[in-house]
Protein backbone atom coordinates (compact mmCIF):
# COMPACT_ATOMS: atom_id res chain seq x y z
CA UNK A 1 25.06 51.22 4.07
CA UNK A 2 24.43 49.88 0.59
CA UNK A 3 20.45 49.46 -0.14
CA UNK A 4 18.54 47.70 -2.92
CA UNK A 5 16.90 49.64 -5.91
CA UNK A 6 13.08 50.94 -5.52
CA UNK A 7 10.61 51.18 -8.00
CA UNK A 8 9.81 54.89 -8.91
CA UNK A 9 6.36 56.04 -9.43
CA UNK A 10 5.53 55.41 -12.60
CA UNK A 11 4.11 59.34 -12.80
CA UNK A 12 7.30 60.81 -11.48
CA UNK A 13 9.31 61.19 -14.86
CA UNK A 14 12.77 61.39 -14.32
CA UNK A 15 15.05 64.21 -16.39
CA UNK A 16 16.83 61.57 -18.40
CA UNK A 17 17.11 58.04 -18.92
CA UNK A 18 19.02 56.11 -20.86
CA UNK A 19 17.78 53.27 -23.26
CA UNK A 20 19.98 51.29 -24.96
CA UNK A 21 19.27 47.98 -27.62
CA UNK A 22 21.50 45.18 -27.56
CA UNK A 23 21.74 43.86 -30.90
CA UNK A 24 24.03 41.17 -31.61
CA UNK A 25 26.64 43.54 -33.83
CA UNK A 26 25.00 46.84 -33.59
CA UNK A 27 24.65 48.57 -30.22
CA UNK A 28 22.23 51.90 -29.94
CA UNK A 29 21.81 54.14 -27.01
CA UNK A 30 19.01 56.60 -26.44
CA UNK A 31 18.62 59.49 -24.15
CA UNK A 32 15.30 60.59 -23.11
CA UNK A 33 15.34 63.87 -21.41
CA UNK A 34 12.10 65.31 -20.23
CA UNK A 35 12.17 69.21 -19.96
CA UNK A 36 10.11 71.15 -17.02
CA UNK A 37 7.69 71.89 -19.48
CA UNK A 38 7.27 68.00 -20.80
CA UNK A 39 9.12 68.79 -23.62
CA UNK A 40 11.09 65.41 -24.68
CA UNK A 41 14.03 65.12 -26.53
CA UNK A 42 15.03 62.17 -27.85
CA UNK A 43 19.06 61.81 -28.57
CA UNK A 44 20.88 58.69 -29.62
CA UNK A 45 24.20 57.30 -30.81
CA UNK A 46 24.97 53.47 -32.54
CA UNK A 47 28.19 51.70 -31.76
CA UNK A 48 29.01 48.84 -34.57
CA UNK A 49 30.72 45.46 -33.18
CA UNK A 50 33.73 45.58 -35.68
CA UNK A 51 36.44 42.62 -35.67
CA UNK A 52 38.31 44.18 -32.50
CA UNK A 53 35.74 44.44 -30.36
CA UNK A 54 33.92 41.49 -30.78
CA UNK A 55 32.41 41.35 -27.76
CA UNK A 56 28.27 43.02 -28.26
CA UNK A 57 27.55 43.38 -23.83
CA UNK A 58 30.89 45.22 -23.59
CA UNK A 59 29.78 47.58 -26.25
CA UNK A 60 26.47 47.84 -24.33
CA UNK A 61 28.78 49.20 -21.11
CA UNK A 62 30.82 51.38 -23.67
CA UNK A 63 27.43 53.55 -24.98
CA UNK A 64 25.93 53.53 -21.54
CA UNK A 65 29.47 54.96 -20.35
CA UNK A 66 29.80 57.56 -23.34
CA UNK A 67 26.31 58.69 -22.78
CA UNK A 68 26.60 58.72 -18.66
CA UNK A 69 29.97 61.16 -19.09
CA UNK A 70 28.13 63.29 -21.48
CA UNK A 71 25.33 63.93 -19.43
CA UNK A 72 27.30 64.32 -16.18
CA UNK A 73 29.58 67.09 -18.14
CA UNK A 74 26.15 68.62 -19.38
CA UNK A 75 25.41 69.32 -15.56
CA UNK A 76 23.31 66.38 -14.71
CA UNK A 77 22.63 66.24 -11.43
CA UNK A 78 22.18 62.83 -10.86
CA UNK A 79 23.05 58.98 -12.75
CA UNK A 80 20.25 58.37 -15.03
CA UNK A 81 17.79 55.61 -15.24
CA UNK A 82 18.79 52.70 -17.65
CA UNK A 83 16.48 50.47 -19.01
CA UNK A 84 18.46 47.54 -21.69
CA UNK A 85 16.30 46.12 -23.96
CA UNK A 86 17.89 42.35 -25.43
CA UNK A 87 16.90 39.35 -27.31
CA UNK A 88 16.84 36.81 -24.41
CA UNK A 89 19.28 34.20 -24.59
CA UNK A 90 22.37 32.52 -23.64
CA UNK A 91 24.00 36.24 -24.19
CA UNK A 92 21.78 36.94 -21.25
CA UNK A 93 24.02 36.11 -18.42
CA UNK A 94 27.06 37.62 -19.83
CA UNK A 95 25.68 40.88 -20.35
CA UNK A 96 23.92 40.98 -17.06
CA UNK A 97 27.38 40.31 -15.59
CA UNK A 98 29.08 43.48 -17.77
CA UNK A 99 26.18 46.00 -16.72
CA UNK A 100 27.14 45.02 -12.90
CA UNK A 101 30.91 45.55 -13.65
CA UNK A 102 29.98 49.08 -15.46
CA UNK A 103 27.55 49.81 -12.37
CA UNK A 104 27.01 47.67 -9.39
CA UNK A 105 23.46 48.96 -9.33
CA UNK A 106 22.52 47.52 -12.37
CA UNK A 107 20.70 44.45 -12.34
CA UNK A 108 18.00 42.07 -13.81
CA UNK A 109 15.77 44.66 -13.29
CA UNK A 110 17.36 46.90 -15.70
CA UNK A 111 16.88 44.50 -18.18
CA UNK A 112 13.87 44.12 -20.60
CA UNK A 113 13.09 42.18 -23.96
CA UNK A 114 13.32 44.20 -27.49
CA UNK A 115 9.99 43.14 -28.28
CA UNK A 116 8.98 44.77 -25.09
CA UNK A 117 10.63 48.27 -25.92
CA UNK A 118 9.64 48.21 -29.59
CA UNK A 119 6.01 47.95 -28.53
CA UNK A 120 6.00 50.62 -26.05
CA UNK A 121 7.80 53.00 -28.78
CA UNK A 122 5.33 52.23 -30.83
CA UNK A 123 2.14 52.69 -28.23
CA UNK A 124 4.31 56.19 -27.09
CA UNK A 125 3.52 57.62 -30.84
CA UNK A 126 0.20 56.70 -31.07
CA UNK A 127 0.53 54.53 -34.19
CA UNK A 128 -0.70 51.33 -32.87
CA UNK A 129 -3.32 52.25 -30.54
CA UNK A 130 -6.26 51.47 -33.53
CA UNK A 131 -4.66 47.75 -33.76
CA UNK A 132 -5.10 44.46 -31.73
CA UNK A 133 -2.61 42.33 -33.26
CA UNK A 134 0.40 43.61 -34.69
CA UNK A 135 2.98 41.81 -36.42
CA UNK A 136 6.37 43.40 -35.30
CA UNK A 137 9.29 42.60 -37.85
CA UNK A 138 13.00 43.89 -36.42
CA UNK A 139 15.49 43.23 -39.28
CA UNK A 140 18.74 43.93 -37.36
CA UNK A 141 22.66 43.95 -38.48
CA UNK A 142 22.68 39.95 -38.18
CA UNK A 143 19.35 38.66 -38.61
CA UNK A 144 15.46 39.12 -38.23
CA UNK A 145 12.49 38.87 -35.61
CA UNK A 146 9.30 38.74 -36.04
CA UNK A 147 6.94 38.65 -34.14
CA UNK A 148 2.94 38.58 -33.54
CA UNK A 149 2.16 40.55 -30.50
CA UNK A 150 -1.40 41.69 -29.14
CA UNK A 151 -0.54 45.39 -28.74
CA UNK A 152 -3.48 45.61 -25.90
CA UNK A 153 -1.62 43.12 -23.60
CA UNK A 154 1.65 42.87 -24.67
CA UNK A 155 1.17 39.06 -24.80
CA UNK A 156 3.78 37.71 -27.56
CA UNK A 157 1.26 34.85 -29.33
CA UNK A 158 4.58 33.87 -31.33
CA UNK A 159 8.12 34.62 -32.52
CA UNK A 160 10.86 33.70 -34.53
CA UNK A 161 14.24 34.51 -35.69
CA UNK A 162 15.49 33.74 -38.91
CA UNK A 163 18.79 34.57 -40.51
CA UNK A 164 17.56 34.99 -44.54
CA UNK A 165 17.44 38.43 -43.60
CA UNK A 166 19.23 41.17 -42.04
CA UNK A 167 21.66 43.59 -43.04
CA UNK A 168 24.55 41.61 -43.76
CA UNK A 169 22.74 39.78 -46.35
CA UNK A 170 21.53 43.17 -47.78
CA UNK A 171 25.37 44.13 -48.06
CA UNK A 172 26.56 40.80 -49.74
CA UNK A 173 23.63 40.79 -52.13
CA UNK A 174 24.55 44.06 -53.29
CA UNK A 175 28.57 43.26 -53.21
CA UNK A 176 27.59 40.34 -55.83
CA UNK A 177 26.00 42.32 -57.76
CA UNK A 178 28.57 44.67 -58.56
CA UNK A 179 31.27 42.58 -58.39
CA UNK A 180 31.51 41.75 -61.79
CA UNK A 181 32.07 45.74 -62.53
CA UNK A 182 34.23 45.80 -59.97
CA UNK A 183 38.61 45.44 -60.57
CA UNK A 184 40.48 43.52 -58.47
CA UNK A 185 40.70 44.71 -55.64
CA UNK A 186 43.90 44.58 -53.20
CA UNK A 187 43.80 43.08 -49.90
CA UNK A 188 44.20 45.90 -47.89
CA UNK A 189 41.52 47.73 -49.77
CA UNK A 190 38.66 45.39 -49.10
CA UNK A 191 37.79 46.92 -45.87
CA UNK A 192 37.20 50.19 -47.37
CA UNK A 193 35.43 49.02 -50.42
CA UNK A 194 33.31 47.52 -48.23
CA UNK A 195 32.76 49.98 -45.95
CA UNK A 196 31.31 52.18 -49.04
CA UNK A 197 28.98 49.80 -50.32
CA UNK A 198 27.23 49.51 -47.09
CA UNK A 199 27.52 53.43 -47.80
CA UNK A 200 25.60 52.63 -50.63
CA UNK A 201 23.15 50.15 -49.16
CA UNK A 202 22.08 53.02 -46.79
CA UNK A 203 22.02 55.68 -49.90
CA UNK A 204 19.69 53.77 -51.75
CA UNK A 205 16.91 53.87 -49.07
CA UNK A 206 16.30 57.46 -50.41
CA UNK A 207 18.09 57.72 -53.67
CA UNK A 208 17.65 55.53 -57.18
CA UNK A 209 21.44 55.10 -57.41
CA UNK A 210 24.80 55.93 -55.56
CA UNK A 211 28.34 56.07 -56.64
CA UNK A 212 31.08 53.77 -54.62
CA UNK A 213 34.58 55.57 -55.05
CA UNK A 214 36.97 52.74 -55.43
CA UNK A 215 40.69 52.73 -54.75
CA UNK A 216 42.43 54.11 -57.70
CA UNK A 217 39.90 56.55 -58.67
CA UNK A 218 37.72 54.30 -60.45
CA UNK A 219 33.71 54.68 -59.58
CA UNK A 220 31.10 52.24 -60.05
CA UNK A 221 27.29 53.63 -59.78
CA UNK A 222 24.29 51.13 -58.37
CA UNK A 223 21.08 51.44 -58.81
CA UNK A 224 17.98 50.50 -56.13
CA UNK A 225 16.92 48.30 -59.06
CA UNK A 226 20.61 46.83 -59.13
CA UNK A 227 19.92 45.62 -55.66
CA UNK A 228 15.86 44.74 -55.55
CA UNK A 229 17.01 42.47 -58.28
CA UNK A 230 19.63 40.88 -55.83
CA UNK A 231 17.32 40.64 -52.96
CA UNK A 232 15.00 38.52 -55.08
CA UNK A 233 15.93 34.94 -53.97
CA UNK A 234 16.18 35.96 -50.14
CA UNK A 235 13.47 37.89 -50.07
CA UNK A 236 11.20 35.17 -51.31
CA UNK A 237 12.72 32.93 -48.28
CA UNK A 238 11.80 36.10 -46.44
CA UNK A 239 8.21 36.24 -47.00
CA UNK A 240 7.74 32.52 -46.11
CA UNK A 241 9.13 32.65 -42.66
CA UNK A 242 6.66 35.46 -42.16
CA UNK A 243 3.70 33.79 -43.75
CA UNK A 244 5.01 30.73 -41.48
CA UNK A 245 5.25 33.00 -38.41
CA UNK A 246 1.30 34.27 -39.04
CA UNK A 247 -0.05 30.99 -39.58
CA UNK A 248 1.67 29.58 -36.91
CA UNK A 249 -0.06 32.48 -34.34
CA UNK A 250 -3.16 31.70 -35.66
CA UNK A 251 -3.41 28.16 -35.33
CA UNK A 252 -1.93 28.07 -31.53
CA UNK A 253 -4.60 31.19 -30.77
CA UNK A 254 -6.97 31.57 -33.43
CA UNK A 255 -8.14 33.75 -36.26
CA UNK A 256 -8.07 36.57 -33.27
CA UNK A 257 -4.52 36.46 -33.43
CA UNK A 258 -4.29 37.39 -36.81
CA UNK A 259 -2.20 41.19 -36.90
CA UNK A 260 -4.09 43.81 -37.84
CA UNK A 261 -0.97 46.00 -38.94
CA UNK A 262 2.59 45.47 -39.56
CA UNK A 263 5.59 47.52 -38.68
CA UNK A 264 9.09 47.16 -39.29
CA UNK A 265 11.79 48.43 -37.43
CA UNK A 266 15.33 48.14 -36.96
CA UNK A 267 18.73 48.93 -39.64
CA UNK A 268 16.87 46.93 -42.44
CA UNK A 269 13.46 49.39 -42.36
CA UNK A 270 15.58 51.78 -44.22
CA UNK A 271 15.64 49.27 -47.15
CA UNK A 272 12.65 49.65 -49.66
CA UNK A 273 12.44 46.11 -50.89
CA UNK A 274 12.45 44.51 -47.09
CA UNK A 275 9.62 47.08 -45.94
CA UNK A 276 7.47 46.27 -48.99
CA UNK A 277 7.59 42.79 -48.83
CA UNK A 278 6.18 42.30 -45.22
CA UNK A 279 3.84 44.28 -47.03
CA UNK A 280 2.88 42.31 -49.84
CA UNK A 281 2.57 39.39 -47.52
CA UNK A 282 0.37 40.16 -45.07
CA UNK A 283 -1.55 42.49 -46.69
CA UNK A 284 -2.16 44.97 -43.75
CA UNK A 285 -1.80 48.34 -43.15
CA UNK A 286 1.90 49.33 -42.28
CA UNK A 287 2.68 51.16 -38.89
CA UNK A 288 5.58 53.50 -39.91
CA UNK A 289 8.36 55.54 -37.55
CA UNK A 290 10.96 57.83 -38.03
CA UNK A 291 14.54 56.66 -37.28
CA UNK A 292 12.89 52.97 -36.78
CA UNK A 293 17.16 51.74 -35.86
CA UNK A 294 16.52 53.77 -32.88
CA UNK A 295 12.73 52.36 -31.74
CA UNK A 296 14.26 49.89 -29.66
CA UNK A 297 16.21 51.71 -27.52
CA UNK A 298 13.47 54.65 -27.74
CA UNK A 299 11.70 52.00 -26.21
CA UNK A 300 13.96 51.20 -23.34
CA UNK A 301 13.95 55.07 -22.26
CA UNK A 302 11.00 54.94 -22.26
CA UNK A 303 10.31 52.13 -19.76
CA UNK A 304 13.57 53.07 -18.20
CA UNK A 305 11.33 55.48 -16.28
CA UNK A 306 9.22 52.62 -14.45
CA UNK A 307 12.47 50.75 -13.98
CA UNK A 308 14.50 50.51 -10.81
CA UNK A 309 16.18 53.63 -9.61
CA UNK A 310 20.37 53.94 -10.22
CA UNK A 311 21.32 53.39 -6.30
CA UNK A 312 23.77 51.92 -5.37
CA UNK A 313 23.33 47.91 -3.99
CA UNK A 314 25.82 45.19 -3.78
CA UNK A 315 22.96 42.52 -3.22
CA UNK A 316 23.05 40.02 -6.79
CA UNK A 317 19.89 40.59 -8.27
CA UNK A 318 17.51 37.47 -8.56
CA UNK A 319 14.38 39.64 -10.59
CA UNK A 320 15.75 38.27 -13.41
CA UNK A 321 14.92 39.39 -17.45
CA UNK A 322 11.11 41.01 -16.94
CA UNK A 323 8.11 39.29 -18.17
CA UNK A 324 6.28 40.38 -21.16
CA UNK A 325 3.08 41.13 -19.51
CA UNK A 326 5.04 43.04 -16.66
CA UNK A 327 6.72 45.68 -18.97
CA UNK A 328 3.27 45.48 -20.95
CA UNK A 329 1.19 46.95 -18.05
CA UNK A 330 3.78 49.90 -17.16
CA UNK A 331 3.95 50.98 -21.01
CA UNK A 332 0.46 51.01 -20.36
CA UNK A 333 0.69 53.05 -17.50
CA UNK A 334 3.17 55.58 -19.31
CA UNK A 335 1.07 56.00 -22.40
CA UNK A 336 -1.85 56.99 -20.36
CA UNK A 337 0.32 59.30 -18.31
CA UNK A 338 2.15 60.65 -21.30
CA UNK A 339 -0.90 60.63 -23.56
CA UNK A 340 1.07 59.64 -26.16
CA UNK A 341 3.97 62.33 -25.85
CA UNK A 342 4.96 64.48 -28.72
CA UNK A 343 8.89 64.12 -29.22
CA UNK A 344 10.59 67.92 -29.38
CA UNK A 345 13.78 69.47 -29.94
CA UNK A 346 15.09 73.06 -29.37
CA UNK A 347 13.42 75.67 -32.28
CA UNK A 348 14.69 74.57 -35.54
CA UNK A 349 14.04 75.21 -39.17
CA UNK A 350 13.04 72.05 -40.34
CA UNK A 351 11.32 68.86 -39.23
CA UNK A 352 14.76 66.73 -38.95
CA UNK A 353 18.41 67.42 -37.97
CA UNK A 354 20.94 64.84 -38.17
CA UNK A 355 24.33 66.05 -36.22
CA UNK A 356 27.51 63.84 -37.43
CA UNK A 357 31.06 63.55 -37.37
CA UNK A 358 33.59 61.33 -38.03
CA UNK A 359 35.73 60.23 -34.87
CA UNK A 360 38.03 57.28 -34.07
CA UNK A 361 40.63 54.81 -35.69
CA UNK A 362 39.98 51.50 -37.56
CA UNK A 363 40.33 50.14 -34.34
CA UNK A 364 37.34 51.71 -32.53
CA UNK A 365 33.41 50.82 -33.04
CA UNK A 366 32.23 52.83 -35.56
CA UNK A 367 29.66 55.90 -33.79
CA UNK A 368 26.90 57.05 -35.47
CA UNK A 369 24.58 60.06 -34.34
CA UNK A 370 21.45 61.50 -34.67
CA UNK A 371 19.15 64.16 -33.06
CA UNK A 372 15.65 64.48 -34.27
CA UNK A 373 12.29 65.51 -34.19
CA UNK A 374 10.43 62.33 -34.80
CA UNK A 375 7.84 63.59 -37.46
CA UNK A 376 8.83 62.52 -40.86
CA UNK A 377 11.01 59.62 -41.78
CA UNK A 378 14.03 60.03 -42.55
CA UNK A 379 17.29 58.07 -43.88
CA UNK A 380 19.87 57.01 -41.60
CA UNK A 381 22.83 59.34 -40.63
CA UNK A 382 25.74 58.82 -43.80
CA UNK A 383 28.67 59.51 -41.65
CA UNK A 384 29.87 58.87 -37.68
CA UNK A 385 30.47 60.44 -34.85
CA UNK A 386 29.56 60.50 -31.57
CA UNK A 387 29.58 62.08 -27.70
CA UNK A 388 32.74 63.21 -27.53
């Protein structure tokens, strides 16, 4: 006889869970396994909405399926945990409704808000715990959130989302800039072309310049300068909506509610220019994390454990998304409990290791993966793969 999910105790860590974001055109997945010694290693994989698959909650149900077979063929015993972390909105219902089509025991309760998961990454390495108010800035594939958030609590004093930022304005900034050195450029070339300068856009977090191989043979070198200088006009628009975003927390809560620290996550992190000017404009110190693309669905792992267990229920879920202050208290509960875990891999030589390889056809999302030990940052993985 089918029976509804129960909530675990939130000291009995599972093996593995599964966290995975649910951005708008860029989909990660996390797994969280938990050793018998406490060891955790932290895996994940990013799916990229491409103009085939269109749809972002199927590609939710695609990593949570990828990463499900892999563990099963590793010898997991049982279905692991899933905790989805989402901006909540009218996508909310349709990718509730694909989660119960991938697994009928998936349900509202499996569901919890990014700003939720990014904070309890960040509590989980220690970073924040010296801060009241932190000011929580997610530049994502589409767009930016940020956010003021009393770290304590978990109460959100205010949010926005603005679209002057995000990687896709990143990519056409720098495509304008070198478009003048670029030749023209055949249709069925643009694809590729473009494909290498966002190639380039991720070089140029860690290197002054990169070369873009063109069709023909012909190369064309940027420089981080080339695009700083192209970022100017939205990163000015930038810097208001945050200043906008701070004022506005302080005048619906008071000077309190000013942040005491400022961390950026998400795809856009990697980008010098964006990181330094949340700097510049609040002037507070900067809460930093390896692999910040994958804090969000670090996040969801995480609270994936305090989530409902994976059995098996045909009765619709009315829990709905979970409240802020909810998911606030059993972060809580898991940084006591984990004291702030340290993240571990199996011996290796150095502090990161990024595993890739190219898989797929120009029809598939693009896969990119990364295993690491989260100590030192560290540029995004240049090429994709993923569990095959």
């Amino acid at each position: 006889m089918p029976h509804a999910s129960t909530r675990p105790d939130p000291t009995d860590r599972p093996a593995t869970t599964l966290g995975v974001s649910a951005g708008s055109e860029v989909v990660c997945c996390a797994v969280l396994t938990t050793t018998e010694t406490g060891r955790e290693i932290f895996d994940y994989r990013t799916l990229t909405v491409d103009g085939v698959r269109s749809d972002p909650a199927e590609l939710v149900t695609t990593s949570l399926a990828l990463a499900t077979d892999h563990l099963l063929r590793d010898g997991a015993a049982d279905r692991p945990r899933v905790g989805v972390a989402h901006r909540p909105s009218s996508r909310t219902r349709p990718l509730l409704a694909a989660l119960r089509r991938h697994d009928a025991s998936l349900s509202g309760d499996n569901l919890v808000t990014d700003i939720d998961a990014a904070l309890c990454w960040l509590r989980h390495t220690g970073e924040v715990a010296r801060f009241g108010h932190i000011l929580l800035v997610d530049v994502g594939a589409s767009g930016t959130s940020v956010s003021v958030v009393d770290q304590v609590d978990g109460t959100v004093r205010a949010s926005t989302r603005t679209d002057v930022m995000s990687g896709r304005v990143v990519e056409r900034a720098l495509a304008a800039t070198v478009e003048s050195r670029l030749p023209a450029v055949h249709v069925l070339d643009r694809a590729l072309v473009a494909a290498r300068l966002t190639t380039a856009k991720e070089q140029l977090s860690s290197a002054d310049s990169s070369s873009v191989d063109l069709p023909g043979g012909e190369t064309v070198t940027v420089t981080r300068a080339d695009l700083e200088d192209a970022l100017a006009a939205p990163l000015r628009v930038f810097r208001s909506a945050v200043t906008d975003l701070v004022e506005t927390a302080i005048v619906l809560h008071g000077e309190s509610a000013r942040p005491d620290a400022a961390a950026v996550i998400g795809g856009g992190a990697f980008v010098p220019a964006v990181v330094d000017a949340v700097a510049d404009t609040v002037d507070v110190p900067l809460v930093t994390t390896t692999e910040p693309d994958a804090a969000v669905a670090k996040g969801a792992a995480l609270l994936a454990r305090t989530l409902a267990h994976p059995a098996r229920s045909t009765a619709p879920s009315t829990s709905g998304v979970r409240t802020a202050g909810a998911v606030a208290v059993a972060c809580a509960v898991l940084a006591v409990v984990l004291a702030y875990g340290v993240q571990a891999l199996t011996p290796i030589d150095g502090p990161t290791v990024t595993t890739s390889a190219a898989t797929g056809t120009a029809d598939e999302p693009a896969v990119t993966t990364s295993t690491t030990v989260d100590t030192l940052p560290a540029p995004p993985p240049a090429l994709t793969g993923g569990w095959e």
